[in-house]
C-alpha atoms as a PDB file:
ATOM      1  CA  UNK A   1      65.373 154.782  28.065  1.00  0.00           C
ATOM      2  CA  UNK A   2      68.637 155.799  27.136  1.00  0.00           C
ATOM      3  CA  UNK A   3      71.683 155.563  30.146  1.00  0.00           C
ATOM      4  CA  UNK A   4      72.626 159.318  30.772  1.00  0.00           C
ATOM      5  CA  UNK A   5      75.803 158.106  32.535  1.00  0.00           C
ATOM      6  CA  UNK A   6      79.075 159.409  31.254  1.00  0.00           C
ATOM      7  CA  UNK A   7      82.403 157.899  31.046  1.00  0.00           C
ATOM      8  CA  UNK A   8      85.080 158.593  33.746  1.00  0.00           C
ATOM      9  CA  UNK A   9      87.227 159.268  31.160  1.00  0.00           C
ATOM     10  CA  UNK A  10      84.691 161.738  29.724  1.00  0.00           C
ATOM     11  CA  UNK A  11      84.537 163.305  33.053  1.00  0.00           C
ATOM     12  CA  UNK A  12      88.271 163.289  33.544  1.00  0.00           C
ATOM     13  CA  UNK A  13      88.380 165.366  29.819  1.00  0.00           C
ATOM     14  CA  UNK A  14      85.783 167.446  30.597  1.00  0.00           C
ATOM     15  CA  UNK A  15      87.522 168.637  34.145  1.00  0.00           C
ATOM     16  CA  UNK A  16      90.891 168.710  32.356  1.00  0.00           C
ATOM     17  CA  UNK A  17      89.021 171.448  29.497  1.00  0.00           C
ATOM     18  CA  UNK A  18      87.323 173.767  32.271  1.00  0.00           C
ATOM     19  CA  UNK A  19      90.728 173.580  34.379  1.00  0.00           C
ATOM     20  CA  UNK A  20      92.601 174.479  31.026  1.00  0.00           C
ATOM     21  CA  UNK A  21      90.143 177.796  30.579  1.00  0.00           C
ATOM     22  CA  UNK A  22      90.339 178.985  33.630  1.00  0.00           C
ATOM     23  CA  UNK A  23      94.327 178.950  33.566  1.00  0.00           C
ATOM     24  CA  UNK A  24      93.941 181.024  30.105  1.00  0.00           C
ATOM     25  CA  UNK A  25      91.356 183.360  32.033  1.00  0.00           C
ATOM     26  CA  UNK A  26      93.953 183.989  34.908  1.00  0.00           C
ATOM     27  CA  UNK A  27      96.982 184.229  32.385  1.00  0.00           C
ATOM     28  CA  UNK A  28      94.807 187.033  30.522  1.00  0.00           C
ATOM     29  CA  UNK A  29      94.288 189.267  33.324  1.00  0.00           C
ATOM     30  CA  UNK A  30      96.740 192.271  33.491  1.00  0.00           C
ATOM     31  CA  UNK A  31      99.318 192.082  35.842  1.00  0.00           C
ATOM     32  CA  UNK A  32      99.290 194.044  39.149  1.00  0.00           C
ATOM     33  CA  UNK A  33     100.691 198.160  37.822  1.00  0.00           C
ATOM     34  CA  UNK A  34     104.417 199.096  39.346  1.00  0.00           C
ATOM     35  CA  UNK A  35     103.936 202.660  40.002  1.00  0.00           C
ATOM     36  CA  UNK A  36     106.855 205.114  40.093  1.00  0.00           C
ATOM     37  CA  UNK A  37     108.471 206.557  42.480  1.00  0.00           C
ATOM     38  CA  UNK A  38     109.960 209.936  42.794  1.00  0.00           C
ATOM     39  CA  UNK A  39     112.418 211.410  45.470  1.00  0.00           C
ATOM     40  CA  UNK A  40     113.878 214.632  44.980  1.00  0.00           C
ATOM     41  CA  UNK A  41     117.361 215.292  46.609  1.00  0.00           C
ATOM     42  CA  UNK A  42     117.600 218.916  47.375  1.00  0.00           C
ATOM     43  CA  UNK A  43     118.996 220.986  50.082  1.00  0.00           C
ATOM     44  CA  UNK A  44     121.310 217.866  51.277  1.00  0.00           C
ATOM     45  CA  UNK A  45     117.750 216.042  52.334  1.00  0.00           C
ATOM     46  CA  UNK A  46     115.956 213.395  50.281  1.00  0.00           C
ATOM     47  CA  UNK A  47     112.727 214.411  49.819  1.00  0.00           C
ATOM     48  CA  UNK A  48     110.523 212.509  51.003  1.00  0.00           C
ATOM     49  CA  UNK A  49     112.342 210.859  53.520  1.00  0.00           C
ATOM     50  CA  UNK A  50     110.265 207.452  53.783  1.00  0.00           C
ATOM     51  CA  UNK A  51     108.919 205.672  50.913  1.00  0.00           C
ATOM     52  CA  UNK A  52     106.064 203.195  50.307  1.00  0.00           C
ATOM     53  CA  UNK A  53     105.985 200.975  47.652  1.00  0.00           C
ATOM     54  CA  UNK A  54     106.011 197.206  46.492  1.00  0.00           C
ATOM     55  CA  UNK A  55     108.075 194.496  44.562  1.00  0.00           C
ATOM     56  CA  UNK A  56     108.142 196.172  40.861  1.00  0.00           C
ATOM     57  CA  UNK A  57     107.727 199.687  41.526  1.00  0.00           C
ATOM     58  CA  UNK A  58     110.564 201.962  40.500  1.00  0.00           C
ATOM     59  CA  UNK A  59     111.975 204.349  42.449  1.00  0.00           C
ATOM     60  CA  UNK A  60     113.681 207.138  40.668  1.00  0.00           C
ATOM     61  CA  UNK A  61     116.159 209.647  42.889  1.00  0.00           C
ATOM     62  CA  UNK A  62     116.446 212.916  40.785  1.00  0.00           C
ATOM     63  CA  UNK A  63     119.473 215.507  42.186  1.00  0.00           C
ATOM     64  CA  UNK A  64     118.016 219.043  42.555  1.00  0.00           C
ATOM     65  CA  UNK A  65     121.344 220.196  44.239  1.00  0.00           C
ATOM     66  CA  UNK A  66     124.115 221.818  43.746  1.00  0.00           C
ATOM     67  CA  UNK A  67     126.346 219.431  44.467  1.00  0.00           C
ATOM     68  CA  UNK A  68     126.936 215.587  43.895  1.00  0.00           C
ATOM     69  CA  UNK A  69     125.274 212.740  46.180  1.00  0.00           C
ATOM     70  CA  UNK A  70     124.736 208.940  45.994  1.00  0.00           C
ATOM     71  CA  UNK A  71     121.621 206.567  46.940  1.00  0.00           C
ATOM     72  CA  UNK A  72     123.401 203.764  49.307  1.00  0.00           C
ATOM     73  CA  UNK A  73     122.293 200.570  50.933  1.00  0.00           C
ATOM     74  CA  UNK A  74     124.145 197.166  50.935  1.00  0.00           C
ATOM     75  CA  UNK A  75     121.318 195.727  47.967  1.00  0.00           C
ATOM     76  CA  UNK A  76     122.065 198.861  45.780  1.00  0.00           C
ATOM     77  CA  UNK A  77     124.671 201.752  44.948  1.00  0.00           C
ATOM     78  CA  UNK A  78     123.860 204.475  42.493  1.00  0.00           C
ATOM     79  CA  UNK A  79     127.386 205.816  42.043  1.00  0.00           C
ATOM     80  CA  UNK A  80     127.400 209.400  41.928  1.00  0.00           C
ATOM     81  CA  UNK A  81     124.267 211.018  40.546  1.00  0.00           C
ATOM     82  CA  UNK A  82     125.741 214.584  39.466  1.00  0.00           C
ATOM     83  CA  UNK A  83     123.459 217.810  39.640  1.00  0.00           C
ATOM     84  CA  UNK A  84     120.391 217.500  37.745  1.00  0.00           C
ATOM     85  CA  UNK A  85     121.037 213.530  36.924  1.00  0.00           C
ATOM     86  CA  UNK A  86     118.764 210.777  38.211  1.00  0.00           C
ATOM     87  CA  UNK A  87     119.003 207.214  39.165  1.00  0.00           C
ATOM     88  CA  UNK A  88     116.844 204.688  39.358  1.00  0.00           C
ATOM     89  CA  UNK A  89     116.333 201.181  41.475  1.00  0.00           C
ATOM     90  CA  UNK A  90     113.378 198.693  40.594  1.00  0.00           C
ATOM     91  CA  UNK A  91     112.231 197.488  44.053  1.00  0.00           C
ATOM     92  CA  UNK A  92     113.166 193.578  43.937  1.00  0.00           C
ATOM     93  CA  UNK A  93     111.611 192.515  47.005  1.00  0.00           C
ATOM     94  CA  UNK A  94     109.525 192.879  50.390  1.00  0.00           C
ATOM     95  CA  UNK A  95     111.460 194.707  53.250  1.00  0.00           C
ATOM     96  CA  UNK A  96     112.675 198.107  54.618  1.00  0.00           C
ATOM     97  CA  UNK A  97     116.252 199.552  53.049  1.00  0.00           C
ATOM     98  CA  UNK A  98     117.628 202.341  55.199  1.00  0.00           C
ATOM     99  CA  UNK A  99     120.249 204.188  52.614  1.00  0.00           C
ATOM    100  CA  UNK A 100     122.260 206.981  52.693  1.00  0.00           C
ATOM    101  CA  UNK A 101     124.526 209.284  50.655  1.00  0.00           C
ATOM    102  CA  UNK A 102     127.844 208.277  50.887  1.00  0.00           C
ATOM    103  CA  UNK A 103     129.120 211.574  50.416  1.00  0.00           C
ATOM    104  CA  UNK A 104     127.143 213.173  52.877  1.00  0.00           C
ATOM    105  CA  UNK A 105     126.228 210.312  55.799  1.00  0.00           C
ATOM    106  CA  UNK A 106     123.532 212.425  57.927  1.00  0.00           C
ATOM    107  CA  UNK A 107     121.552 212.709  54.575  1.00  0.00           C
ATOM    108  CA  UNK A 108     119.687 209.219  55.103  1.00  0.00           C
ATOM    109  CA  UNK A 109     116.210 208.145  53.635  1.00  0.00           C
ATOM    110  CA  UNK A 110     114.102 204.673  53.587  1.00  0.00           C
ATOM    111  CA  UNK A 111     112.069 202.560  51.571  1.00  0.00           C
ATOM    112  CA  UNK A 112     109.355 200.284  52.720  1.00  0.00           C
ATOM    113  CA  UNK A 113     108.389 197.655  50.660  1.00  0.00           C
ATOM    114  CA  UNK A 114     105.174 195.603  51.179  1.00  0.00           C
END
């Protein structure tokens, strides 16, 4: 009868060729979808207020009013976003970021990031 025993270095190969697969299996799945975000400044209010999202999504602020405003917090500064422009921030990371408008400080807003 003929010994059925392998190698360890068989063994070794063999592991090393199923761990290499499964790392091509996991690099071929699709990575998690950013969404999009939209907040609408209009009638000196950010609309909505409070927004959900997570690391990748993109927020984008789009000026319905009349007048000019900015999207402030100490990780980000649009600049002025004239009526009818937009701006938009890719969330980095984790966290909640109170901003403002600089122009206008009691319009204020938030995004939550989990």
């Amino acid at each position: 009868m003929k010994d059925q025993r392998r190698h360890p270095a068989t063994l070794w190969s063999t592991a090393g060729i199923c761990l290499a697969m499964l790392g091509a299996i996991a690099a071929s799945r699709p990575p998690a979808m950013s969404r999009m975000h939209r907040v609408e400044i209009k009638g000196k209010a950010f609309q909505p207020g409070r927004v959900e999202a997570s690391p990748g999504d993109t927020i984008l602020w789009v000026n319905r009013d009349s007048v000019t405003h900015t999207v402030t917090h100490t990780d980000f500064k649009s600049g002025d976003i004239a009526p009818g422009g937009d701006w938009g921030f890719i969330v980095a990371k984790a966290g909640e970021a109170a901003y403002h408008c600089s122009k206008h400080p009691t319009m204020k807003g938030v995004v939550l990031a989990r």
